[in-house]
Every structure is written in structure tokens, then in C-alpha cells.
Protein backbone atom coordinates (compact mmCIF):
# COMPACT_ATOMS: atom_id res chain seq x y z
CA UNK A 1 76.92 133.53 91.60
CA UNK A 2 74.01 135.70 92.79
CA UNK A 3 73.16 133.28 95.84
CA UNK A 4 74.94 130.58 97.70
CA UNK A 5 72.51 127.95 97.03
CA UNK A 6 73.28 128.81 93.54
CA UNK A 7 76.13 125.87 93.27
CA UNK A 8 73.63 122.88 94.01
CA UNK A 9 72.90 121.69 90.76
CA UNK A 10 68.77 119.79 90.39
CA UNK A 11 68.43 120.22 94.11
CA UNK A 12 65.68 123.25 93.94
CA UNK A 13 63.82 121.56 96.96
CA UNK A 14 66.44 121.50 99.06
CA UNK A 15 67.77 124.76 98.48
CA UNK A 16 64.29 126.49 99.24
CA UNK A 17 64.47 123.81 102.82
CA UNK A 18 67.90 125.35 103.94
CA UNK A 19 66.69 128.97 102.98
CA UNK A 20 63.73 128.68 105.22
CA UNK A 21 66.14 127.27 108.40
CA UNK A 22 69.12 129.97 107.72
CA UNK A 23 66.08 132.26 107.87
CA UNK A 24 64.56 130.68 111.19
CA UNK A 25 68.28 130.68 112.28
CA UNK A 26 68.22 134.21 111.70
CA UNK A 27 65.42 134.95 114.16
CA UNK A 28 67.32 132.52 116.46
CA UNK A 29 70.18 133.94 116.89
CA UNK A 30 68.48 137.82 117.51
CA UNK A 31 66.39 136.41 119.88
CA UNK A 32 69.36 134.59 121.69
CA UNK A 33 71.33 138.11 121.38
CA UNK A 34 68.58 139.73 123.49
CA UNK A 35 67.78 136.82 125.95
CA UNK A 36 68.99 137.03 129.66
CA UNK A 37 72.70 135.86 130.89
CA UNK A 38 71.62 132.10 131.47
CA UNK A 39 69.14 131.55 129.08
CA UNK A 40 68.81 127.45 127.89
CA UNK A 41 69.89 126.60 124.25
CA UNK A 42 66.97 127.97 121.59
CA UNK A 43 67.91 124.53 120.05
CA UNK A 44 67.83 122.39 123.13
CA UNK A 45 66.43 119.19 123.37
CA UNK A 46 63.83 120.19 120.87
CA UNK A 47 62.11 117.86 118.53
CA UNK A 48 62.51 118.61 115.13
CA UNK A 49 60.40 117.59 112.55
CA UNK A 50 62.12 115.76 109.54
CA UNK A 51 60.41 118.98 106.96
CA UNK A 52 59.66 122.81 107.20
CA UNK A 53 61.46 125.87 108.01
CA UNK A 54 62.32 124.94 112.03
CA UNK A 55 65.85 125.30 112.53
CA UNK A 56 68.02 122.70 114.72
CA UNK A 57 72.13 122.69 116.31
CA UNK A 58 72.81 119.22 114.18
CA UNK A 59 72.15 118.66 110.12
CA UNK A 60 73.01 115.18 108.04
CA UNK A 61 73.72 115.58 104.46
CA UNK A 62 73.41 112.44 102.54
CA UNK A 63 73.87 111.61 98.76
CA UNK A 64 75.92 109.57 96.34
CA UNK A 65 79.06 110.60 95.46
CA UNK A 66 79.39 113.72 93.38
CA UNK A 67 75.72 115.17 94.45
CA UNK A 68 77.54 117.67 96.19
CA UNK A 69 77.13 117.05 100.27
CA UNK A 70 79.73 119.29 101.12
CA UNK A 71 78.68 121.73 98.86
CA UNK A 72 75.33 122.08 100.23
CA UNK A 73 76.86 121.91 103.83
CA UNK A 74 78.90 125.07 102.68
CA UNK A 75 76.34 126.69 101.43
CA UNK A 76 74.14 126.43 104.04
CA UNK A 77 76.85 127.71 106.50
CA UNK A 78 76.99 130.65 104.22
CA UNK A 79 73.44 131.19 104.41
CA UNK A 80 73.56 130.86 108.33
CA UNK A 81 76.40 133.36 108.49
CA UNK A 82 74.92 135.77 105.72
CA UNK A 83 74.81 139.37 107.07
CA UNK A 84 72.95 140.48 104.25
CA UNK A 85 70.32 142.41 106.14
CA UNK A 86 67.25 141.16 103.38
CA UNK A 87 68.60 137.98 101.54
CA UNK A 88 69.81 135.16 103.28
CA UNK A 89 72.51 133.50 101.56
CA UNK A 90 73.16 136.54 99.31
CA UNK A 91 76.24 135.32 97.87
CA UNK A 92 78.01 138.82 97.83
CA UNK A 93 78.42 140.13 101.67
CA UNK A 94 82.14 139.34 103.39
CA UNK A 95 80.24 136.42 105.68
CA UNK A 96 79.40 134.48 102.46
CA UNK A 97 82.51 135.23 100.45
CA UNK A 98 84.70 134.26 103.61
CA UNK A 99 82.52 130.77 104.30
CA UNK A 100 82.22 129.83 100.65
CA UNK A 101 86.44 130.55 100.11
CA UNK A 102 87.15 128.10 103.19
CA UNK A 103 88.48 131.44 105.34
CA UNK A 104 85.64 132.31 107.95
CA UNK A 105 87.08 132.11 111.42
CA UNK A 106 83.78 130.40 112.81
CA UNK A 107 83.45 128.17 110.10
CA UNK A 108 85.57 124.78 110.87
CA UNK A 109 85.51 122.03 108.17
CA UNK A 110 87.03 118.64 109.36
CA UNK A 111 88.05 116.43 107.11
CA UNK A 112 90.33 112.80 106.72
CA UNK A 113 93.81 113.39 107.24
CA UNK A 114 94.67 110.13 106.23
CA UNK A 115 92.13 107.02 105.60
CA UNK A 116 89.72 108.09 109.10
CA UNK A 117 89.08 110.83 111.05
CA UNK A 118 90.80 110.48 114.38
CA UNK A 119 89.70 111.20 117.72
CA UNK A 120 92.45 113.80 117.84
CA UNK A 121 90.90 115.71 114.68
CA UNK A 122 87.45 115.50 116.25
CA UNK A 123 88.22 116.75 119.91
CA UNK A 124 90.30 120.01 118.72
CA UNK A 125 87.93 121.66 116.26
CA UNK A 126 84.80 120.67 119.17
CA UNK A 127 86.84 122.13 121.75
CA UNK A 128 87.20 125.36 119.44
CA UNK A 129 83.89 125.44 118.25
CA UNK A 130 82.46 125.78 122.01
CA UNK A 131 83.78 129.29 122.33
CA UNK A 132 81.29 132.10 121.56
CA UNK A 133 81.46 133.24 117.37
CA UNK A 134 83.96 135.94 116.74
CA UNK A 135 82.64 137.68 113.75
CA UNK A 136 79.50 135.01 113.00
CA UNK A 137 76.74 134.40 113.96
CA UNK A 138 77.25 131.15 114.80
CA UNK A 139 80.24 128.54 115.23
CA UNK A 140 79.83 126.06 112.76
CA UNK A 141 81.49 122.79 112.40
CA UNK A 142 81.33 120.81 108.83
CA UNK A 143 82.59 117.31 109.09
CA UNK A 144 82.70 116.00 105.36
CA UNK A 145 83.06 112.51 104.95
CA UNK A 146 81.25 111.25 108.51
CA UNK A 147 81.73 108.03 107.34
CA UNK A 148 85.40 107.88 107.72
CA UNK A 149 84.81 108.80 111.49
CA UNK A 150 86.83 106.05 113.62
CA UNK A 151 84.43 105.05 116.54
CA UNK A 152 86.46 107.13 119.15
CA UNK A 153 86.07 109.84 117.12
CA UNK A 154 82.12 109.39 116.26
CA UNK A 155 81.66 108.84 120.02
CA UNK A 156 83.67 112.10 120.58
CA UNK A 157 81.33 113.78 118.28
CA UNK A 158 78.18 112.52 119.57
CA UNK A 159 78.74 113.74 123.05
CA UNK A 160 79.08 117.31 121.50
CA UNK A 161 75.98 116.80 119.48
CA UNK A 162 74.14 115.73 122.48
CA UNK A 163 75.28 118.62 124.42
CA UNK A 164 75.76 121.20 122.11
CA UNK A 165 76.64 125.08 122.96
CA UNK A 166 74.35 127.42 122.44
CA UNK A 167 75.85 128.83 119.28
CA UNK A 168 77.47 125.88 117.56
CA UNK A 169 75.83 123.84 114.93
CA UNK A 170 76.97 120.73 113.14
CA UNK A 171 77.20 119.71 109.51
CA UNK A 172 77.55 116.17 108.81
CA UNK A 173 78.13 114.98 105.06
CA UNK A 174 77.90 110.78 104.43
CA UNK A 175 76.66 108.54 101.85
CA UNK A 176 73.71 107.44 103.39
CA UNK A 177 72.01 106.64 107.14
CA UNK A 178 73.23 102.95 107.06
CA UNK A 179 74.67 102.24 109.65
CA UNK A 180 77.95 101.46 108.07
CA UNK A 181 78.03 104.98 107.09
CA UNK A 182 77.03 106.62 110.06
CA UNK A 183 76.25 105.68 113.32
CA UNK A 184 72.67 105.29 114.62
CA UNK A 185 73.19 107.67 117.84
CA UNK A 186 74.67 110.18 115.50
CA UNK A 187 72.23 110.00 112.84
CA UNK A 188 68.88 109.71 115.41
CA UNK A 189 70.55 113.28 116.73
CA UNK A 190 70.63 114.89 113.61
CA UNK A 191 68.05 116.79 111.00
CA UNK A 192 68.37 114.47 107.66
CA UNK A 193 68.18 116.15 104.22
CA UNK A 194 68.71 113.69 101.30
CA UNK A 195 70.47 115.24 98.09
CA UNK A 196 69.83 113.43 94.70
CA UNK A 197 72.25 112.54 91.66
CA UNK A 198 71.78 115.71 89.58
CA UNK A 199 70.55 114.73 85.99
CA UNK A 200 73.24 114.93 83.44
CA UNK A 201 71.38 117.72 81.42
CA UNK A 202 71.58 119.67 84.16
CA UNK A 203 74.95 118.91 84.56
CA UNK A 204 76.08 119.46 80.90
CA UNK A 205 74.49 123.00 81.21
CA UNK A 206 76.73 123.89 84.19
CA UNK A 207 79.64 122.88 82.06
CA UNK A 208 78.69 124.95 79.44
CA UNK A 209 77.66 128.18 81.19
CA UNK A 210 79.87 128.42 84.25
CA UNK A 211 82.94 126.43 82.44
CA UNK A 212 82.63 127.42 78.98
CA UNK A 213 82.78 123.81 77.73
CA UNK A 214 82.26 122.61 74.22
CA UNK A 215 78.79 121.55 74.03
CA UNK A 216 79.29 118.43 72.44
CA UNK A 217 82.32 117.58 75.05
CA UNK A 218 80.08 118.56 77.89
CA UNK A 219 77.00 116.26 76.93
CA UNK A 220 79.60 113.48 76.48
CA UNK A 221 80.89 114.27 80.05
CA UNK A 222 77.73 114.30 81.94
CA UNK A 223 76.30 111.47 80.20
CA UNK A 224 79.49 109.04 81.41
CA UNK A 225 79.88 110.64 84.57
CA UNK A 226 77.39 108.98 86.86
CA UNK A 227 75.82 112.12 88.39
CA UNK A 228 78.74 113.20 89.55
CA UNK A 229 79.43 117.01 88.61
CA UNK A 230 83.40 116.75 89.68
CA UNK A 231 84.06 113.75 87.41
CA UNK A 232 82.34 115.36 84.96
CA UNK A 233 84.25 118.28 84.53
CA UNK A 234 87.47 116.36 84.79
CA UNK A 235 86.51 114.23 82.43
CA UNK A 236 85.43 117.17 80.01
CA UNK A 237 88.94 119.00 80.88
CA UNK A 238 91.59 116.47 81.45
CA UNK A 239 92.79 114.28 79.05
CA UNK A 240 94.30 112.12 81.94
CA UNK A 241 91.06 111.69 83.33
CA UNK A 242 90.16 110.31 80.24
CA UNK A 243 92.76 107.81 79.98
CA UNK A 244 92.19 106.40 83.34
CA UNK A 245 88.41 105.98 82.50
CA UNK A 246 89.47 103.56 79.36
CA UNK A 247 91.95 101.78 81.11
CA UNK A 248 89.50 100.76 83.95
CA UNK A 249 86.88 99.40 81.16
CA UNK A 250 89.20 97.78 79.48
CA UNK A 251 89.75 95.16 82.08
CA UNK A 252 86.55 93.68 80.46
CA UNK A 253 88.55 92.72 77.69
CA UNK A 254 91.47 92.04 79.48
CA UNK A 255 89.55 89.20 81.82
CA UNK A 256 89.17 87.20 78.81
CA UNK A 257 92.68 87.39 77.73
CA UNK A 258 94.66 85.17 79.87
CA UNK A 259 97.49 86.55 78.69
CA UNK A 260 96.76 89.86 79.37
CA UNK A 261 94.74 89.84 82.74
CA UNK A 262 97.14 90.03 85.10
CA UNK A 263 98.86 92.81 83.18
CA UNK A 264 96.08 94.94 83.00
CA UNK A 265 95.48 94.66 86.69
CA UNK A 266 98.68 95.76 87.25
CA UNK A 267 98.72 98.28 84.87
CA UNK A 268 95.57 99.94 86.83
CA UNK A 269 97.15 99.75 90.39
CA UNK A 270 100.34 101.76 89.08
CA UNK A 271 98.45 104.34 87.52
CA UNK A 272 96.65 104.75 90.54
CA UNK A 273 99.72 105.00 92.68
CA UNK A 274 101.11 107.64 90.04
CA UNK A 275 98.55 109.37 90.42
CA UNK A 276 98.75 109.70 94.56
CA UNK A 277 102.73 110.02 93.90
CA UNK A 278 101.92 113.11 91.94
CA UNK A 279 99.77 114.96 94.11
CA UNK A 280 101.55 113.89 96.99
CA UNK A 281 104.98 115.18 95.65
CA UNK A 282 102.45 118.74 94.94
CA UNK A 283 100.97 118.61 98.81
CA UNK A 284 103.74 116.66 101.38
CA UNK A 285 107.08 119.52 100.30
CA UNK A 286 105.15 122.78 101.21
CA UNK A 287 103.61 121.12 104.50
CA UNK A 288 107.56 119.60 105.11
CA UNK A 289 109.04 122.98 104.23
CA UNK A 290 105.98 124.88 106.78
CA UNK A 291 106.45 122.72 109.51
CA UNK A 292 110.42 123.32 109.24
CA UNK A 293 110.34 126.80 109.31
CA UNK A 294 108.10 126.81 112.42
CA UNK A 295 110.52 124.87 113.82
CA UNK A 296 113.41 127.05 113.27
CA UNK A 297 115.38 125.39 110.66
CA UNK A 298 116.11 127.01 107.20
CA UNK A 299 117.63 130.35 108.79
CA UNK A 300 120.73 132.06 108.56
CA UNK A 301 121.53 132.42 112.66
CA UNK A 302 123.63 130.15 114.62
CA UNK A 303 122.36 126.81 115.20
CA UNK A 304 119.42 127.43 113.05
CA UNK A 305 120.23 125.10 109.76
CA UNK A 306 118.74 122.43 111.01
CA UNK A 307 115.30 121.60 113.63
CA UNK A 308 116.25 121.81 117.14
CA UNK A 309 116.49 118.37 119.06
CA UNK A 310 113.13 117.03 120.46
CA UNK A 311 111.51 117.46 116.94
CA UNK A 312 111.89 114.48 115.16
CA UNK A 313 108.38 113.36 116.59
CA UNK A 314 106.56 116.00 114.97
CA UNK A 315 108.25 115.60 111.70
CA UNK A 316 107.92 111.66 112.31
CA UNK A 317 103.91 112.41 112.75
CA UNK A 318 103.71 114.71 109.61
CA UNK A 319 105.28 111.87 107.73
CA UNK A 320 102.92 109.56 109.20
CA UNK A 321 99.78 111.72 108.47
CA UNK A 322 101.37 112.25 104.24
CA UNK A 323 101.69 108.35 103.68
CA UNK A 324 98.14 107.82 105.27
CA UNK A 325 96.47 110.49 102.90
CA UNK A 326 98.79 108.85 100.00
CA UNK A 327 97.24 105.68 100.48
CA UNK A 328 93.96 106.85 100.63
CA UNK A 329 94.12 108.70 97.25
CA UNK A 330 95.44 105.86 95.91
CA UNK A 331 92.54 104.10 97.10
CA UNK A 332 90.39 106.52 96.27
CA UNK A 333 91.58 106.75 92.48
CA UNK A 334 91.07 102.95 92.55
CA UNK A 335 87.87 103.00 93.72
CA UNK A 336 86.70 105.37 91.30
CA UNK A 337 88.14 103.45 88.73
CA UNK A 338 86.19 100.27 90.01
CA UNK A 339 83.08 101.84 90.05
CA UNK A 340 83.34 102.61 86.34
CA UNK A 341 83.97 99.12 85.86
CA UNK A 342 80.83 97.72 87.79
CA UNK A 343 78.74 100.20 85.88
CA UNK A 344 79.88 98.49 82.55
CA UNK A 345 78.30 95.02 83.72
CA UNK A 346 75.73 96.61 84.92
CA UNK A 347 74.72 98.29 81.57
CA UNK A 348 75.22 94.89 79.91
CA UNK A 349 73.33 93.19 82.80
CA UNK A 350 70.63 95.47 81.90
CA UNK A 351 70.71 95.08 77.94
CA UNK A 352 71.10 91.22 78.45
CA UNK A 353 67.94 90.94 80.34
CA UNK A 354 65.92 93.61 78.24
CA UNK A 355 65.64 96.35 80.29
CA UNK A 356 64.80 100.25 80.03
CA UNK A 357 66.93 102.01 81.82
CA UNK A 358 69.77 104.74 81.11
CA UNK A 359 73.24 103.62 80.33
CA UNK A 360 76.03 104.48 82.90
CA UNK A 361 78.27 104.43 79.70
CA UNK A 362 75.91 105.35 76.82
CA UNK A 363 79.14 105.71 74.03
CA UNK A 364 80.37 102.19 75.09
CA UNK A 365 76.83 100.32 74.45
CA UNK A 366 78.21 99.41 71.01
CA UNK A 367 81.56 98.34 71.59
CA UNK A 368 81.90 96.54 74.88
CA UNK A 369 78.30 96.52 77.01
CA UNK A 370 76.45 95.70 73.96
CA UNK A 371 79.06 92.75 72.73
CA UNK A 372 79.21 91.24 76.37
CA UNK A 373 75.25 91.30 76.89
CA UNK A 374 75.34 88.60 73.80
CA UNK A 375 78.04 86.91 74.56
CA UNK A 376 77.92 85.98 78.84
CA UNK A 377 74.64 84.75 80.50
CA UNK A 378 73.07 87.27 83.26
CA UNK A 379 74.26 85.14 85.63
CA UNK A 380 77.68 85.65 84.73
CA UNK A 381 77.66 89.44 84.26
CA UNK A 382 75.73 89.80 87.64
CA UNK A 383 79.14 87.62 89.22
CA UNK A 384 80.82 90.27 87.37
CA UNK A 385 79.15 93.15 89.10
CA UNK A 386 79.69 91.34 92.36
CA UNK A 387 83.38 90.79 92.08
CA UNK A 388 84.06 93.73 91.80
CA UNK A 389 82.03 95.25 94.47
CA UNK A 390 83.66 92.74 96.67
CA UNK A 391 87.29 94.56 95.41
CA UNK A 392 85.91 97.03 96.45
CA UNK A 393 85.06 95.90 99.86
CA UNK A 394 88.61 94.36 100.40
CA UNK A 395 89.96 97.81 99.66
CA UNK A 396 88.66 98.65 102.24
CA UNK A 397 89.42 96.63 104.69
CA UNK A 398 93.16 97.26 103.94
CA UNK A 399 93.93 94.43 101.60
CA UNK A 400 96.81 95.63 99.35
CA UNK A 401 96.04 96.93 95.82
CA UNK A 402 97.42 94.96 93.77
CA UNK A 403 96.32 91.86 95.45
CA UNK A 404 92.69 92.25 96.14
CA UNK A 405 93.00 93.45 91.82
CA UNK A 406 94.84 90.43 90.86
CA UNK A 407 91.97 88.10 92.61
CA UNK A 408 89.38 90.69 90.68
CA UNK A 409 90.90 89.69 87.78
CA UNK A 410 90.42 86.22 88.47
CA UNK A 411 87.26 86.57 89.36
CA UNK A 412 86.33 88.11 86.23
CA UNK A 413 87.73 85.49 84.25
CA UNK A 414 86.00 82.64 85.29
CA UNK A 415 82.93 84.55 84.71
CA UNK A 416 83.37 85.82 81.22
CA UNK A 417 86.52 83.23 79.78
CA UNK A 418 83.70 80.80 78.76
CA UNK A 419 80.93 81.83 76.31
CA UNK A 420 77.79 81.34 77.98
CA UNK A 421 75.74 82.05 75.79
CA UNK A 422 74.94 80.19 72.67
CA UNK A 423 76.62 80.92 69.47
């Protein structure tokens, strides 16, 4: 990589947009090193307009999934921190190396611990990020995933974002400026720059140059992936990734199979919780094993074998925080899987009524989208697309897996168990 902005993939436009306000930053932050003790905020309560090179304290980074919010956040901290003396965002100098690894000291990424971000998460890292840079330029905070902020902790937010120290910015990554994704104080405080899904040629041609992919495995990859340049290398790399893809289609078939429906369900919502078992069982023993050595247990002294008393709390909390984030990427790992799903009826949706688009799952079009655009009504493929969007939605409002799946499945199958079409 020869420049930071290097890792957004199709977003030329927005690349060129951060350049030019890591470059105003620049200027900022030499005039603010010369300015008198006292001096107001070069940011302040200034109006910012929504294009151009003007530099502001608070950015929003919006996209679908896989566009690569975060990415561009971390980039663009890079390029704000970049001490390269003629290119901003050179890509090479300690500042960039350090921001781009996760290891700056004045570069704070918060993320969900568990299914939110708390109050607690939000008011630590602000209260850090007030203090004057150590080796930066600036103190900068990234929150990925603003969505997942509860309301304590976006109202904790806003009131540094209204109020913001001279030399911290903020980073926010959501979805989108709906209000259920971010709140409307937050968002009316904050410079918005939209990211788009990448197409999947451009995506393919990552996977080829930077991954060294098959070319033939990394058109397949991009083309199924739905924008999304993570899923696509997964799905390029990991045969698992590959299985789970299947299995979620393939409660199409299943929903006309009454035999097999409720099966198939389940079959999803274990492999889901296998895989959050497995990467739990990879991230919950080192954090156990850390937190127990701080606490003194594990040594060799007198009455060092095991934590002293008073601790139980803290390891009760760690415990806490592992089963939240085990739920979530359980959740998450369902979700993904459902979003395949709802991509399948839409593809037949779309071949059912005629139209020209591009298939989310061009090498099924023959064997299942094509098949069910004949055989169910667009009525019935649309209440397809909708049941599952509302699993979806009760996922998220805590309904357990395997129930809010099970009443998918039903859903499904009063849609498709009938033809609707005629023969």
C-alpha cells in the first residue's frame, strides 16, 4: 500500500474529499500550534458545508454493510495523523503504520462489547480523548458501529460532540442517517460522507492482486457477495463460509417440505451458535487468563494460586461482557445468513415480474431463483422477502433464535407450500 486511502475499494470521490480535509487539518493544527494560550476551537461552532476541502471536529460515515465505514474512518485518521512532511496519508511514516495497525496512542476506536455500546464504554475513551495528543496531531476517537449506541451512551457522546476539545475529532461509522441508526442530534452535529457498495469487478480485482485468488474463484466471490469485500474474501477462502451460504438458501426448499422445515431451521440456528462457540472458546480464555494474572492468581508465592477476595465482581463482569459478545455473533452470523436468504426472493421477485436488474446470487438463477419465479406468484415471493426481514427485526429485539426461525419457517411455508402459479 503506497497510500492509506489505498484500501477503499470504488470510492475514488471520497478518497480525494478526505485528502483535501486531512490537508485543511494540516494547516489547522499549525495554526493552532502557533495561536495564543486561550485561543477558541479552529473548529468551533463553525458551519460546515456538506462538500469541499473545509475540515470539521465531528465526521459520519455511512454505507451498507461491507463498503468499508470503518475502513475509511481509519484511513482518514491516518491521513490526519500523517507526518509525512509532503503527502498526506502517505501510507509509510510511523503515524500511519501505528493508526492503520490499531496501535497509535491518540487514536481510540470504540466498539460493542456485547450487543450495544454502553454509557460506560462511551464516557472512558471521551474522558481520555480530552487530554492534549501525545505523539499526534490530534486525539481521535472512531466509534464503529454508532448504531449500537444505547441512548445513555449516544447522549454521552453528543455532549462531547457539542463541546468538543480543541484537538479531538470524532469518527462515527452507521448504516445510514435514519434515525433508527443514528440519532438526529448526533447526526445534525456531524460532517456526512456517504460510501457506496463497491462493484464486484472491482472487488474481484482486489482478490486477485492483493490476495492472490484464483480468478475464476474470485469473480464467483464478488459476484455472490453483495458488495461486501469481507464476505467476499471469506467466501473465496473458507470452505466453511461456503457451507453456511448453502445452508441458508436452502431453507427455500426446505419451506416447502413440511417434513423438513423445522429441521432446517434448526439446523441454521446451531450452526450459528457453533460458530460464536468457536470464536468465543478462541477470544473469552486469553481475556480469562489476562484478567487473572492482573489479579494475582497463577503465581508461585504464598497465597497467590488463586484471585484475592473482593474479585469475583470483576471476573463476574468479564463473564458478563463474553456471553453478551457471544450472543451477538451468534446474531450476527444469523443475520448474515438471513440476508442471503432475502436476496434469493428478491432475485426471483425480480425474474417473476420481468425485471433488469443484477442477481444477488447470479450461479443460483438456474436452480432455485429461476424455478421459484415460475412456480409462486409475486405476491407470494414479496411475503417471502418480508418474513424474513421481519426475522430479522425480531432478532433484534431479543426474541430467541430459534424461535423467531421456527415462525420464519412458517411463514415461508404458507407462502410457497401452495403453487400459485398455474401449471
Amino acid at each position: 500500500m503506497t497510500n492509506v486511502f489505498d484500501g477503499l475499494i470504488g470510492q475514488a470521490d471520497l478518497a480525494d474529499e478526505l485528502a483535501a480535509a486531512a490537508t485543511s487539518a494540516r494547516i489547522a493544527s499549525a495554526e493552532l500550534d502557533h495561536a495564543a494560550d486561550g485561543a477558541m476551537s479552529m473548529f468551533g461552532d463553525e458551519v460546515v458545508p456538506e462538500s469541499g476541502s473545509a475540515m470539521t471536529h465531528a465526521w459520519l460515515f455511512t454505507g451498507p454493510p461491507g463498503s468499508g465505514r470503518s475502513v475509511a474512518a481509519t484511513a482518514f485518521a491516518a491521513a490526519l495523523e500523517c507526518q509525512d512532511p509532503t503527502t498526506v496519508g502517505c501510507g509509510e511514516c510511523r503515524a500511519c503504520v501505528t493508526v492503520l495497525a490499531g496501535t497509535h496512542g491518540d487514536v481510540r476506536h470504540i466498539a460493542p462489547e456485547g450487543l450495544t455500546i454502553s454509557v460506560r464504554q462511551i464516557r472512558d475513551i471521551v474522558q481520555l480523548a480530552a487530554r492534549r495528543p501525545t505523539t499526534g496531531r490530534w486525539q481521535i476517537v472512531i466509534v464503529e458501529d454508532a448504531d449500537r449506541l444505547t441512548e445513555h451512551g449516544a447522549n454521552a457522546l453528543l455532549k462531547a460532540v457539542e463541546e468538543p476539545p480543541e484537538r479531538t475529532i470524532f469518527l462515527l461509522c452507521a448504516p445510514s442517517v435514519s434515525p433508527e441508526d443514528i440519532a438526529v442530534t448526533l447526526r445534525s452535529r456531524c460532517r456526512h460522507v456517504a460510501l457506496i457498495a463497491p462493484p464486484a469487478s472491482s472487488i474481484a480485482q482486489v482478490l486477485i492482486q492483493r490476495d492472490g485468488i484464483d480468478a475464476d474463484r474470485a469473480e464467483w466471490a464478488a459476484s455472490v457477495a453483495g458488495g461486501h469485500v469481507g464476505r467476499a474474501r471469506r467466501l473465496a477462502t473458507d470452505e466453511h463460509a461456503r457451507a453456511q451460504r448453502e445452508q441458508a438458501l436452502s431453507l427455500a426448499r426446505a419451506a416447502v417440505r413440511e417434513g423438513e422445515m423445522y429441521a432446517a431451521g434448526e439446523a441454521l440456528v446451531n450452526a450459528a451458535k457453533k460458530v460464536a462457540d468457536e470464536i468465543a472458546a478462541e477470544l473469552n480464555e486469553p481475556e480469562m487468563a489476562e484478567l487473572m494474572t492482573a489479579l494475582g492468581a497463577g503465581g508461585t508465592g504464598k497465597g497467590t494460586a488463586r484471585p484475592p477476595r473482593g474479585s469475583a465482581g470483576v471476573i463476574k463482569e468479564l463473564e458478563k461482557r463474553q456471553k453478551t459478545r457471544h450472543t451477538r455473533i451468534m446474531r450476527d452470523t444469523l443475520d448474515r445468513a438471513l440476508v442471503d436468504l432475502a436476496a434469493l426472493f428478491r432475485d426471483a421477485l425480480a425474474m417473476s415480474m420481468g425485471a433488469s436488474v443484477t442477481m444477488m446470487h447470479p450461479d443460483k438463477t438456474e436452480t432455485l431463483a429461476g424455478p421459484m419465479a415460475t412456480y409462486a406468484a409475486p405476491d407470494r415471493l414479496l411475503g417471502c422477502v418480508e418474513a424474513v426481514l421481519e426475522c430479522r427485526d425480531a432478532l433484534g429485539k431479543n426474541v430467541k433464535p430459534r424461535f423467531a426461525v421456527d415462525a420464519l419457517m412458517v411463514r415461508l411455508s404458507e407462502q410457497l407450500a401452495r403453487r400459485s402459479r398455474p401449471a
